[in-house]
PDB file of N, CA and C in Angstrom:
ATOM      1  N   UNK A   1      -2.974  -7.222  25.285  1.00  0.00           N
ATOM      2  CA  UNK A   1      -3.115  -6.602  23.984  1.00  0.00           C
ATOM      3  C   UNK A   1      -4.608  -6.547  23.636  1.00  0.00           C
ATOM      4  N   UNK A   2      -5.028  -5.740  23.489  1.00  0.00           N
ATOM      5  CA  UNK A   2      -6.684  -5.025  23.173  1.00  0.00           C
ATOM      6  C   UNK A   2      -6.488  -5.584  21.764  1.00  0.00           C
ATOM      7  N   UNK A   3      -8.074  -5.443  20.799  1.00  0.00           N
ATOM      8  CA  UNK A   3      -8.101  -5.667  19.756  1.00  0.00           C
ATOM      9  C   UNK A   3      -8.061  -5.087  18.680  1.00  0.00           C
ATOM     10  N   UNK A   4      -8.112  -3.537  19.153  1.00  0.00           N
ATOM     11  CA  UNK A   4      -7.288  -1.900  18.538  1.00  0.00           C
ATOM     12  C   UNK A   4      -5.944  -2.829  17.803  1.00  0.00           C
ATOM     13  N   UNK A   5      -5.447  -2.722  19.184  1.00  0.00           N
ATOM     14  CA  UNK A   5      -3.511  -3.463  18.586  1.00  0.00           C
ATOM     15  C   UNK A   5      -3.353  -4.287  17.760  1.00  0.00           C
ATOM     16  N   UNK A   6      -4.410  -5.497  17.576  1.00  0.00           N
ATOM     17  CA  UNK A   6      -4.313  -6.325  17.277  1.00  0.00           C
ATOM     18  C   UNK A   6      -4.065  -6.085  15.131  1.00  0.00           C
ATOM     19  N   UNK A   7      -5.547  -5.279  15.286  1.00  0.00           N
ATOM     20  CA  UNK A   7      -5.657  -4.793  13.818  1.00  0.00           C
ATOM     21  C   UNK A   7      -5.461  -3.600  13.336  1.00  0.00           C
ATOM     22  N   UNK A   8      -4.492  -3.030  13.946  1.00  0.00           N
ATOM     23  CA  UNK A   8      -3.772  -1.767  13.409  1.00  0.00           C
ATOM     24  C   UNK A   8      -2.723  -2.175  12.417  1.00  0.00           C
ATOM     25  N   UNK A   9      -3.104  -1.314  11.625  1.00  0.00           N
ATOM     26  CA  UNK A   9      -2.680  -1.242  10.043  1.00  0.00           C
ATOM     27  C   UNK A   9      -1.009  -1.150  10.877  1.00  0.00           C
ATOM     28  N   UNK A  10       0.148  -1.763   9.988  1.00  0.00           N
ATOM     29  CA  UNK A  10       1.221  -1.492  10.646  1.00  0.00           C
ATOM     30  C   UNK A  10       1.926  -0.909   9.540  1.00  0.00           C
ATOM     31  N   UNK A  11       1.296  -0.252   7.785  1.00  0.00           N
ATOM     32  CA  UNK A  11       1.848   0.671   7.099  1.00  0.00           C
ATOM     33  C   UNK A  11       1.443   1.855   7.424  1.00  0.00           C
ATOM     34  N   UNK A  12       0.654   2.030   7.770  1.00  0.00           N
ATOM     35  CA  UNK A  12       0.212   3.411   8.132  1.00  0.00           C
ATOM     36  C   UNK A  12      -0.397   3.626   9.566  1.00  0.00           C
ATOM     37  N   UNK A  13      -0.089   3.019  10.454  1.00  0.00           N
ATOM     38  CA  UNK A  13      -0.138   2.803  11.753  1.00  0.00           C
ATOM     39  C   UNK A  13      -1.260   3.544  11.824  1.00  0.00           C
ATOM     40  N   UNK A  14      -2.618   2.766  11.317  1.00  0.00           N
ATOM     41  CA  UNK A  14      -3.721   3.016  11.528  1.00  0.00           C
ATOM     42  C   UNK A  14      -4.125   4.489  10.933  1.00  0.00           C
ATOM     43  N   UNK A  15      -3.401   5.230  10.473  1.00  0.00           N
ATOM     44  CA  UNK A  15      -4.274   6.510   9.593  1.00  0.00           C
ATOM     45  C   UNK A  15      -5.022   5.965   8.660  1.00  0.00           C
ATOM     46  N   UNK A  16      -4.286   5.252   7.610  1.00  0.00           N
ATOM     47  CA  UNK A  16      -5.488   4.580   6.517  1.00  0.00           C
ATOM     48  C   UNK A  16      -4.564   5.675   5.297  1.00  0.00           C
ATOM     49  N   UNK A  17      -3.282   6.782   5.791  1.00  0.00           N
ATOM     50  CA  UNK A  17      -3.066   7.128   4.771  1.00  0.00           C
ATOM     51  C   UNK A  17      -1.325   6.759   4.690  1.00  0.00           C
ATOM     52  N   UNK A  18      -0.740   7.431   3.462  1.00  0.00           N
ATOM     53  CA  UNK A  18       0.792   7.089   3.723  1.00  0.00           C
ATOM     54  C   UNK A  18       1.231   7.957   2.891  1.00  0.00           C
ATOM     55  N   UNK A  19       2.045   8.276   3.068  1.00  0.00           N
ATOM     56  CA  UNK A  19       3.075   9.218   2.435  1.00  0.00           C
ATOM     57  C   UNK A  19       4.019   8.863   1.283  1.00  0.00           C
ATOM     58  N   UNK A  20       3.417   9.849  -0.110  1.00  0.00           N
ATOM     59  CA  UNK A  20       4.341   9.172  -1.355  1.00  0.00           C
ATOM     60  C   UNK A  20       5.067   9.849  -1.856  1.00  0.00           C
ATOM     61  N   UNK A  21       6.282   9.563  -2.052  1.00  0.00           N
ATOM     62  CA  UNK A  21       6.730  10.928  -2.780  1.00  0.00           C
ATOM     63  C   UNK A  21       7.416  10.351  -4.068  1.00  0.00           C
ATOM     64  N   UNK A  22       6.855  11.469  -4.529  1.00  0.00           N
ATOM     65  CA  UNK A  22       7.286  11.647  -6.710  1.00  0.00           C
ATOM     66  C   UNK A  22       8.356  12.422  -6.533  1.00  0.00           C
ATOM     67  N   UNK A  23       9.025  11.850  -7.970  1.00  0.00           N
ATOM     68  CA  UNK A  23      10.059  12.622  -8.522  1.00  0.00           C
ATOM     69  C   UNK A  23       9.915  13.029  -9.680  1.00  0.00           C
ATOM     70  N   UNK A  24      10.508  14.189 -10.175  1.00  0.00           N
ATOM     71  CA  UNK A  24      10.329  14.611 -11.873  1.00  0.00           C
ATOM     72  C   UNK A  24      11.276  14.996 -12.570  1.00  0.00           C
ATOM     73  N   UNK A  25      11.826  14.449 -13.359  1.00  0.00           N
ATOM     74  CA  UNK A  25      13.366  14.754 -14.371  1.00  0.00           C
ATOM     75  C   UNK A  25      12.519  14.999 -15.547  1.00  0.00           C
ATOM     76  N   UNK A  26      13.535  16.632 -15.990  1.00  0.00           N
ATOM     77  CA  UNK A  26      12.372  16.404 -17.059  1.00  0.00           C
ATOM     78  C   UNK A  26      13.899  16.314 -18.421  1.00  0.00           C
ATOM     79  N   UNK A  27      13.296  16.029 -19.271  1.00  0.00           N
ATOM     80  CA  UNK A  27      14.660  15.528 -20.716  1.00  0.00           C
ATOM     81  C   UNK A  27      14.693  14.282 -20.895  1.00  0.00           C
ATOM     82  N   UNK A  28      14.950  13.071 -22.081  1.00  0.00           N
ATOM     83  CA  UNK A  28      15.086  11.809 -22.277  1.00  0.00           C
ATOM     84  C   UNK A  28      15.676  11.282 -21.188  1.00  0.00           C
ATOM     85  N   UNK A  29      16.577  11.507 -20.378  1.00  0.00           N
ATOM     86  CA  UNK A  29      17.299  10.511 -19.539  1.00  0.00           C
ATOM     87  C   UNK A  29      16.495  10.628 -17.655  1.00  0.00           C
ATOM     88  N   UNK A  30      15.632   9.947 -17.390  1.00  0.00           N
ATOM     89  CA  UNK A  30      15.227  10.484 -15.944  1.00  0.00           C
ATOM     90  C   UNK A  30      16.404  10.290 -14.824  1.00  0.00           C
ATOM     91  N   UNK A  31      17.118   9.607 -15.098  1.00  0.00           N
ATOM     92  CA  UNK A  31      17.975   9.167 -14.035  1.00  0.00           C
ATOM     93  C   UNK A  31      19.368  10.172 -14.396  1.00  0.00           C
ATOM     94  N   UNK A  32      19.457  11.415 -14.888  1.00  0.00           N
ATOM     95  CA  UNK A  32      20.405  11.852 -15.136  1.00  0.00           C
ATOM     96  C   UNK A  32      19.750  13.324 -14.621  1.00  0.00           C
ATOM     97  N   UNK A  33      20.780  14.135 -13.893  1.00  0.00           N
ATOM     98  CA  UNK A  33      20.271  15.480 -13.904  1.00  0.00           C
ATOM     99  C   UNK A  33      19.002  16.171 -12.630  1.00  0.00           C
ATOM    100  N   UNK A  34      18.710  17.475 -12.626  1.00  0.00           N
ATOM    101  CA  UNK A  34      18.338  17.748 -10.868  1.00  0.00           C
ATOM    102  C   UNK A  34      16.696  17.382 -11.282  1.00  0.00           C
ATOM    103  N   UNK A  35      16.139  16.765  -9.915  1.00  0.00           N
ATOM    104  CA  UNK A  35      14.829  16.074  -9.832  1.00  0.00           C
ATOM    105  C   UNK A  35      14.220  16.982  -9.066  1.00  0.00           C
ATOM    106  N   UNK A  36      12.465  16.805  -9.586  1.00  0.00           N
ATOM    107  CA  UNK A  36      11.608  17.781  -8.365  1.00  0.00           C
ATOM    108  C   UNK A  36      10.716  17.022  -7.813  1.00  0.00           C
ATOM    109  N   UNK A  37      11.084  17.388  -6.507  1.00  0.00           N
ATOM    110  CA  UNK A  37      10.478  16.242  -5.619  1.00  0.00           C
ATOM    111  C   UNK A  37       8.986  16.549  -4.891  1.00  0.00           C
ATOM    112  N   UNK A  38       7.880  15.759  -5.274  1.00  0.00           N
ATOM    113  CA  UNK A  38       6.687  16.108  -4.152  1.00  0.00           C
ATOM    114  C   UNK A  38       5.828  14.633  -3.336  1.00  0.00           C
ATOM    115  N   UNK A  39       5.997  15.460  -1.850  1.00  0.00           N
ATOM    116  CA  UNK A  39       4.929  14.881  -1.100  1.00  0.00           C
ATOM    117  C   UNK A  39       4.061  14.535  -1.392  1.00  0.00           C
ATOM    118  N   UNK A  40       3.335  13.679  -1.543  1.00  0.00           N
ATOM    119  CA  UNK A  40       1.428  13.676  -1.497  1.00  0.00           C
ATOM    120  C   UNK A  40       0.834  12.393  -0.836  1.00  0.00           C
ATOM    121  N   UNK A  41       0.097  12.682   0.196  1.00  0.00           N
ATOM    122  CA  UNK A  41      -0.533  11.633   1.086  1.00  0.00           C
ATOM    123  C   UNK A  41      -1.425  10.888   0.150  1.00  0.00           C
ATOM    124  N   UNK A  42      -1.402   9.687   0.041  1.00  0.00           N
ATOM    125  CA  UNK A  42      -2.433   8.403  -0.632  1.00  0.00           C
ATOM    126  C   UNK A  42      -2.677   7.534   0.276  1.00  0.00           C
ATOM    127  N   UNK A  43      -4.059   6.990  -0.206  1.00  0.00           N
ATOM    128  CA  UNK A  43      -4.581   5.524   0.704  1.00  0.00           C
ATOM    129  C   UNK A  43      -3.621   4.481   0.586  1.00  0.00           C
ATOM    130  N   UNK A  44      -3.454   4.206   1.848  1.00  0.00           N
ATOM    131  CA  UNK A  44      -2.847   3.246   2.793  1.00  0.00           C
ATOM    132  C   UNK A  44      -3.333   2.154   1.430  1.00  0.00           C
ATOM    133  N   UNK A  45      -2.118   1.051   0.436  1.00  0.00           N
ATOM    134  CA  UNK A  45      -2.943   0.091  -0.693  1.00  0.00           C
ATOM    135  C   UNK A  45      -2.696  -1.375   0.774  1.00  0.00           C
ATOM    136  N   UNK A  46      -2.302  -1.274   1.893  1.00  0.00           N
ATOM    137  CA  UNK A  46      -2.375  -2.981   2.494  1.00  0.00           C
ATOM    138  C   UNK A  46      -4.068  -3.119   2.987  1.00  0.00           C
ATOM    139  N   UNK A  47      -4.492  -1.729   3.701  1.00  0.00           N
ATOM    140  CA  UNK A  47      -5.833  -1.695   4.634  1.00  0.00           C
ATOM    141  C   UNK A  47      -6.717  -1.197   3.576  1.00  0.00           C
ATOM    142  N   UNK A  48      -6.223  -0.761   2.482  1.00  0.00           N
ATOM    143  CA  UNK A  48      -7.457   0.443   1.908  1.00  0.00           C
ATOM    144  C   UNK A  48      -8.209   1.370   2.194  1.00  0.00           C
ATOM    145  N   UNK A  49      -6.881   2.206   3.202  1.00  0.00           N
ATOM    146  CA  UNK A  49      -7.428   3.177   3.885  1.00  0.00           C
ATOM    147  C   UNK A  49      -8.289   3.231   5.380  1.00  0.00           C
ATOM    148  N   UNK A  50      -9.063   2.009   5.245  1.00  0.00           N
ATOM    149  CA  UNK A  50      -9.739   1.632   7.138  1.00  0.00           C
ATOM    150  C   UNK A  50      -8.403   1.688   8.341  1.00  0.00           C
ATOM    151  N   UNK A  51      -7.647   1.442   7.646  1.00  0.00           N
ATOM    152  CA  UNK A  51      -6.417   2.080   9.147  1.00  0.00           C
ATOM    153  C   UNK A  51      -6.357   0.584  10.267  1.00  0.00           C
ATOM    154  N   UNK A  52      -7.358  -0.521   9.323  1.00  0.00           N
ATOM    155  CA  UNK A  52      -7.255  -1.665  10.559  1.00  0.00           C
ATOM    156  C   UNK A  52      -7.330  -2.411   9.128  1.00  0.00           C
ATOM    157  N   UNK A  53      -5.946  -3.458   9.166  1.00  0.00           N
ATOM    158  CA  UNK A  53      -5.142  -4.484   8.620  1.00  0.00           C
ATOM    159  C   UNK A  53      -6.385  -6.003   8.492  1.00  0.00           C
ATOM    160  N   UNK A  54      -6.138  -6.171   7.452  1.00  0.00           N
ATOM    161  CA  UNK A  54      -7.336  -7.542   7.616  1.00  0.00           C
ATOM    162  C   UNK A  54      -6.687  -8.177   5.859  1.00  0.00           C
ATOM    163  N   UNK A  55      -6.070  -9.122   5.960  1.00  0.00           N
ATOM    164  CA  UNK A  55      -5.209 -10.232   5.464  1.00  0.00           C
ATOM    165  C   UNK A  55      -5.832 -10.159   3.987  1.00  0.00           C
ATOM    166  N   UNK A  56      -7.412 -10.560   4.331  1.00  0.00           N
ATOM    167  CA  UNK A  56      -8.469 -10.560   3.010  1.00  0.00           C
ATOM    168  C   UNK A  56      -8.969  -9.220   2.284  1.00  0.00           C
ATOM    169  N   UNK A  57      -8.690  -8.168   2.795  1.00  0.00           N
ATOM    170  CA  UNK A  57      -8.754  -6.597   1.761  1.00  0.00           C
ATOM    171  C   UNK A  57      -7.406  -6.279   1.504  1.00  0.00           C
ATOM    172  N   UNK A  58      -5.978  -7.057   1.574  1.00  0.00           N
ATOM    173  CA  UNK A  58      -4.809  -6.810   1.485  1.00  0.00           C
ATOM    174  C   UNK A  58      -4.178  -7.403  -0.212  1.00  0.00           C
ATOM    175  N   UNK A  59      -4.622  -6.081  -1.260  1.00  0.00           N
ATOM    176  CA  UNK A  59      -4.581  -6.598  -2.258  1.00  0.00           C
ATOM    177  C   UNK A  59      -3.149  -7.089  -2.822  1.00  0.00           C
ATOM    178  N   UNK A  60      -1.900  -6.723  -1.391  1.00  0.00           N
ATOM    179  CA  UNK A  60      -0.366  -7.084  -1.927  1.00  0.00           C
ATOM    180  C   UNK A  60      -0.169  -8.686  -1.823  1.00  0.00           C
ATOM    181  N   UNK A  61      -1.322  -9.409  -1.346  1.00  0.00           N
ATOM    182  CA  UNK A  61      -0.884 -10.143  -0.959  1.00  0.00           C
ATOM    183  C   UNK A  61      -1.710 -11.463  -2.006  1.00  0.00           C
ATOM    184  N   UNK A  62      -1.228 -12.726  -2.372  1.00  0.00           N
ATOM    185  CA  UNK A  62      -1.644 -13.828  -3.732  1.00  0.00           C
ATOM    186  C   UNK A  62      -2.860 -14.821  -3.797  1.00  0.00           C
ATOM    187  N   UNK A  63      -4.251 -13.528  -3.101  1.00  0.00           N
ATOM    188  CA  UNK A  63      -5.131 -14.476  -2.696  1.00  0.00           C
ATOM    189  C   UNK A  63      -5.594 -16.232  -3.677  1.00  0.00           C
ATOM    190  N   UNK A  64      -4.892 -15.575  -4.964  1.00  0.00           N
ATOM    191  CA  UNK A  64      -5.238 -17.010  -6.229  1.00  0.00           C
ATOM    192  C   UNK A  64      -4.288 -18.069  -5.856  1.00  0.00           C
ATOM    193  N   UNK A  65      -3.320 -18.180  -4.823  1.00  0.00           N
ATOM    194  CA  UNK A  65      -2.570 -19.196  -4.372  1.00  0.00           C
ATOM    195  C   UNK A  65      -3.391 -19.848  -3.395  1.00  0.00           C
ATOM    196  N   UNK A  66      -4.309 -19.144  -2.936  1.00  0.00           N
ATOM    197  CA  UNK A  66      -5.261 -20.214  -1.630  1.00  0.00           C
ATOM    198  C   UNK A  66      -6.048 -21.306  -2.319  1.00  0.00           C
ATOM    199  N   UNK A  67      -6.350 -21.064  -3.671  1.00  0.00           N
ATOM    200  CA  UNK A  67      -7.795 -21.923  -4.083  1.00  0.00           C
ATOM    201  C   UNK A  67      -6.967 -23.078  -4.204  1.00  0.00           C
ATOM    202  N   UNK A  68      -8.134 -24.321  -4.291  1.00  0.00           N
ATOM    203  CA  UNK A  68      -7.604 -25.620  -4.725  1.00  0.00           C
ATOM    204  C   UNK A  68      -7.587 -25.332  -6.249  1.00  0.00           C
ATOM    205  N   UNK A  69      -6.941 -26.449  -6.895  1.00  0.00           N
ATOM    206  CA  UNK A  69      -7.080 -26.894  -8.242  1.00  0.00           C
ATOM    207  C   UNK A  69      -8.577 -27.105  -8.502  1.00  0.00           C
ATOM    208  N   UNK A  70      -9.256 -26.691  -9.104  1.00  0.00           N
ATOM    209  CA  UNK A  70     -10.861 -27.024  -9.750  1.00  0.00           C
ATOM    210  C   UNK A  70     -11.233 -26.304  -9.088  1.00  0.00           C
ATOM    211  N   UNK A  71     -11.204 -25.050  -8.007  1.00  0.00           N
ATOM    212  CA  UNK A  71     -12.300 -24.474  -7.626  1.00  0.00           C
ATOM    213  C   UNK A  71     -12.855 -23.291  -8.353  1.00  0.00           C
ATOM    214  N   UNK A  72     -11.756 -23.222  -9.649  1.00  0.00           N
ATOM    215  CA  UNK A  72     -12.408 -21.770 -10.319  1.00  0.00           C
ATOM    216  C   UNK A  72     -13.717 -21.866 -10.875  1.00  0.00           C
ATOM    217  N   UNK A  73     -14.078 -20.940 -11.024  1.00  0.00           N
ATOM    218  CA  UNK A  73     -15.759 -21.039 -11.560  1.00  0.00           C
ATOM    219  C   UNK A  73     -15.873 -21.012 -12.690  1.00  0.00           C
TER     220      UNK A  73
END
């Protein structure tokens, strides 16, 4: 395993982008009635778009659970 493999984004298998799709109801009830649906490519939110995965730019994930107690500033 090369180091390509290693840090390839595995949401967006390294594009850096991903595919979102919206919906639109329009009237008070959204969940009632016919929806319009669109595509639109957005940055990859695990890599931020670099297309290579790295734990520490991965804003899904609870970096404020690593600190000790007293290390806030």
């Amino acid at each position: 395993m090369n180091e390509r493999d290693r840090t390839t984004c595995q949401w967006c298998q390294g594009t850096g982008y991903v595919t979102r799709a919206l919906a639109y109801c329009s009237g008070v009830d959204p969940f009632h009635g016919a929806a319009e649906t669109v595509h639109r490519a957005g940055e990859c939110k695990h890599c931020r778009g670099t297309g290579a995965y790295d734990a520490r730019r991965d804003p899904m994930l609870e970096h404020w659970r690593e600190e000790e107690p007293g290390d806030e500033a």
